[in-house]
Protein backbone atom coordinates (compact mmCIF):
# COMPACT_ATOMS: atom_id res chain seq x y z
CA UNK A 1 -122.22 105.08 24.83
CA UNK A 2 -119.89 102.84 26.02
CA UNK A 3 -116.16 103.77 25.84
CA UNK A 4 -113.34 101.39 25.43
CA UNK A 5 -110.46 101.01 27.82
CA UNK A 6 -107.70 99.50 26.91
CA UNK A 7 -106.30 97.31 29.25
CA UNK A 8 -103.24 98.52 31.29
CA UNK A 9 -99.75 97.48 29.63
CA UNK A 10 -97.52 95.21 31.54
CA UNK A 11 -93.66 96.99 30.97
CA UNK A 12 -91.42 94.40 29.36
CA UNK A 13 -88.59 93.37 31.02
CA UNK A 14 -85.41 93.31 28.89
CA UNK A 15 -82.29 90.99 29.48
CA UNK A 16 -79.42 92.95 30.57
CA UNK A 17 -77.13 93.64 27.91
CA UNK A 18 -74.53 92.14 29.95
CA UNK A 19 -76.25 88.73 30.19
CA UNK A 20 -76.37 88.07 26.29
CA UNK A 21 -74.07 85.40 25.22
CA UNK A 22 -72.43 87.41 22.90
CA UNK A 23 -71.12 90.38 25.86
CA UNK A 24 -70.69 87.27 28.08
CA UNK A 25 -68.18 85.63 25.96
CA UNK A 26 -66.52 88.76 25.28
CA UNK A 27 -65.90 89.20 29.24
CA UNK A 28 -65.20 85.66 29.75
CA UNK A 29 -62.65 85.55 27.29
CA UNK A 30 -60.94 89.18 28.41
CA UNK A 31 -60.77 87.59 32.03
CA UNK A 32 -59.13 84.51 30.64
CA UNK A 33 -56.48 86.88 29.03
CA UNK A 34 -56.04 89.49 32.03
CA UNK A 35 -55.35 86.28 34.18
CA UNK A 36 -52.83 84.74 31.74
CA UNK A 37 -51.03 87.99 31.44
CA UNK A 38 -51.25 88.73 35.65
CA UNK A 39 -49.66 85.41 36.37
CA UNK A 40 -46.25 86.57 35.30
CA UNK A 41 -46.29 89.52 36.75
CA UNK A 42 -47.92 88.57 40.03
CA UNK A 43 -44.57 85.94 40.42
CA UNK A 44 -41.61 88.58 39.22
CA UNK A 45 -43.48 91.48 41.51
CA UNK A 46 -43.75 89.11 44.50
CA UNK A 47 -39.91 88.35 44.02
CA UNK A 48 -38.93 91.77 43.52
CA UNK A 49 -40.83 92.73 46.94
CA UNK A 50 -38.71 89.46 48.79
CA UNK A 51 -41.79 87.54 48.98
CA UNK A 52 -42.70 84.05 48.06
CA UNK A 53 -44.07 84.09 44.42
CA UNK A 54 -47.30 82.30 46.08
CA UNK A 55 -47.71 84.91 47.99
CA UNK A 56 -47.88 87.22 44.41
CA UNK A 57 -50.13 84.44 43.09
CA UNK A 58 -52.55 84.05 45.84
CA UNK A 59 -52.84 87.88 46.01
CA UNK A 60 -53.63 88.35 42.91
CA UNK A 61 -56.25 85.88 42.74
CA UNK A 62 -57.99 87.50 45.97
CA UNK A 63 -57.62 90.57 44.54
CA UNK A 64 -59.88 89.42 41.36
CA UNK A 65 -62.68 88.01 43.44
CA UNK A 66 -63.04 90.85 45.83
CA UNK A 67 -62.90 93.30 43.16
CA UNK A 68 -65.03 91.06 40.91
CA UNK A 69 -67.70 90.83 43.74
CA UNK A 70 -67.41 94.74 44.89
CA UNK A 71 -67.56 95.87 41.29
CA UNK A 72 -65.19 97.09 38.90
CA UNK A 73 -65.41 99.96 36.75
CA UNK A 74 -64.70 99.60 33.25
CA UNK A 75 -61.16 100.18 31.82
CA UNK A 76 -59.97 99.88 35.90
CA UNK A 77 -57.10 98.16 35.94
CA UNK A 78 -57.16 95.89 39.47
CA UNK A 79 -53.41 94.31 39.85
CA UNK A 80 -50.07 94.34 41.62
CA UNK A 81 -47.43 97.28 40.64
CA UNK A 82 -43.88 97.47 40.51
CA UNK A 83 -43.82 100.75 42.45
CA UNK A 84 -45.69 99.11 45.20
CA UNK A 85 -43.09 96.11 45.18
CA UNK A 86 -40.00 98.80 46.34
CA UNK A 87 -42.04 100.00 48.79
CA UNK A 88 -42.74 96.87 50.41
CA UNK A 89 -39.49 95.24 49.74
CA UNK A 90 -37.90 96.78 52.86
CA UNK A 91 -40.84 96.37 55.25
CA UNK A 92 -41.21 92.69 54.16
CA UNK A 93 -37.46 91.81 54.06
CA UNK A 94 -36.94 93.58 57.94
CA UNK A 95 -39.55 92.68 59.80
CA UNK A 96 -41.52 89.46 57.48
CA UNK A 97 -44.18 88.75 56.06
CA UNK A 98 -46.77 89.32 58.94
CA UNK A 99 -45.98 92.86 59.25
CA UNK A 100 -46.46 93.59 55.24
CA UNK A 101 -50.24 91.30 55.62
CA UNK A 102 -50.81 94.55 58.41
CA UNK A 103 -49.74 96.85 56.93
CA UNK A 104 -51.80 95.94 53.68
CA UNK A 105 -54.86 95.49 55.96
CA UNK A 106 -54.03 99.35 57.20
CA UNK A 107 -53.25 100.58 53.95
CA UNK A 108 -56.58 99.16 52.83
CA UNK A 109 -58.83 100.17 55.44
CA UNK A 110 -57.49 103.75 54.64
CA UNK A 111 -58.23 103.52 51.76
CA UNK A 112 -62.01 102.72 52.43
CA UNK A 113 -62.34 105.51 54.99
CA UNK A 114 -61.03 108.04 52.27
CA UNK A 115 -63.48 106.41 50.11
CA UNK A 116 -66.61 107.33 52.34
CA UNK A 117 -65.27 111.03 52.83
């Protein structure tokens, strides 16, 4: 008697959802609008905090990447806020702009150690 094997299945590998065209436009098209609606706010926040407005701009747009690159969670929202415009205001407007790029780099690396904990 001679019994039949069937021959071992290869799995299938499925796209991602997030690599059909459809989902890709979708995300392509809510970056587009996130951007257009950022660049306004990036400029009045940048004022408000006595800073060049392509300071806001530039900021913004490093923001994006590193946050695009280190990966978002949905609904996050990843931008500048008014509240944090005050608070820098002073720092920025008494000592320049050298001490508020240090004291983000601080603020940031603080933020990654609570992170880890």
């Amino acid at each position: 008697m001679s019994s039949a094997v069937a021959a071992p299945r290869t799995p299938r590998f499925r796209r991602p959802t997030w690599l059909s065209p459809r989902v890709a436009r979708t995300e392509v098209l809510a970056g587009l609008v996130v951007a257009l609606a950022l660049i306004p706010e990036a400029i009045s926040f940048s004022i408000l905090a006595g800073v060049d407005p392509q300071v806001g701009l530039f900021s913004s747009f490093v923001m994006a990447v590193v946050i695009a690159f280190t990966g978002g969670r949905p609904a996050m929202i990843t931008a500048a806020t008014g509240a944090i415009a005050l608070v820098v205001a002073p720092l920025a407007l008494e000592y320049g702009v050298q001490y508020l790029f240090a004291a983000v780099i601080l603020g940031g690396i603080f933020q990654v150690l609570l992170g880890l904990v």
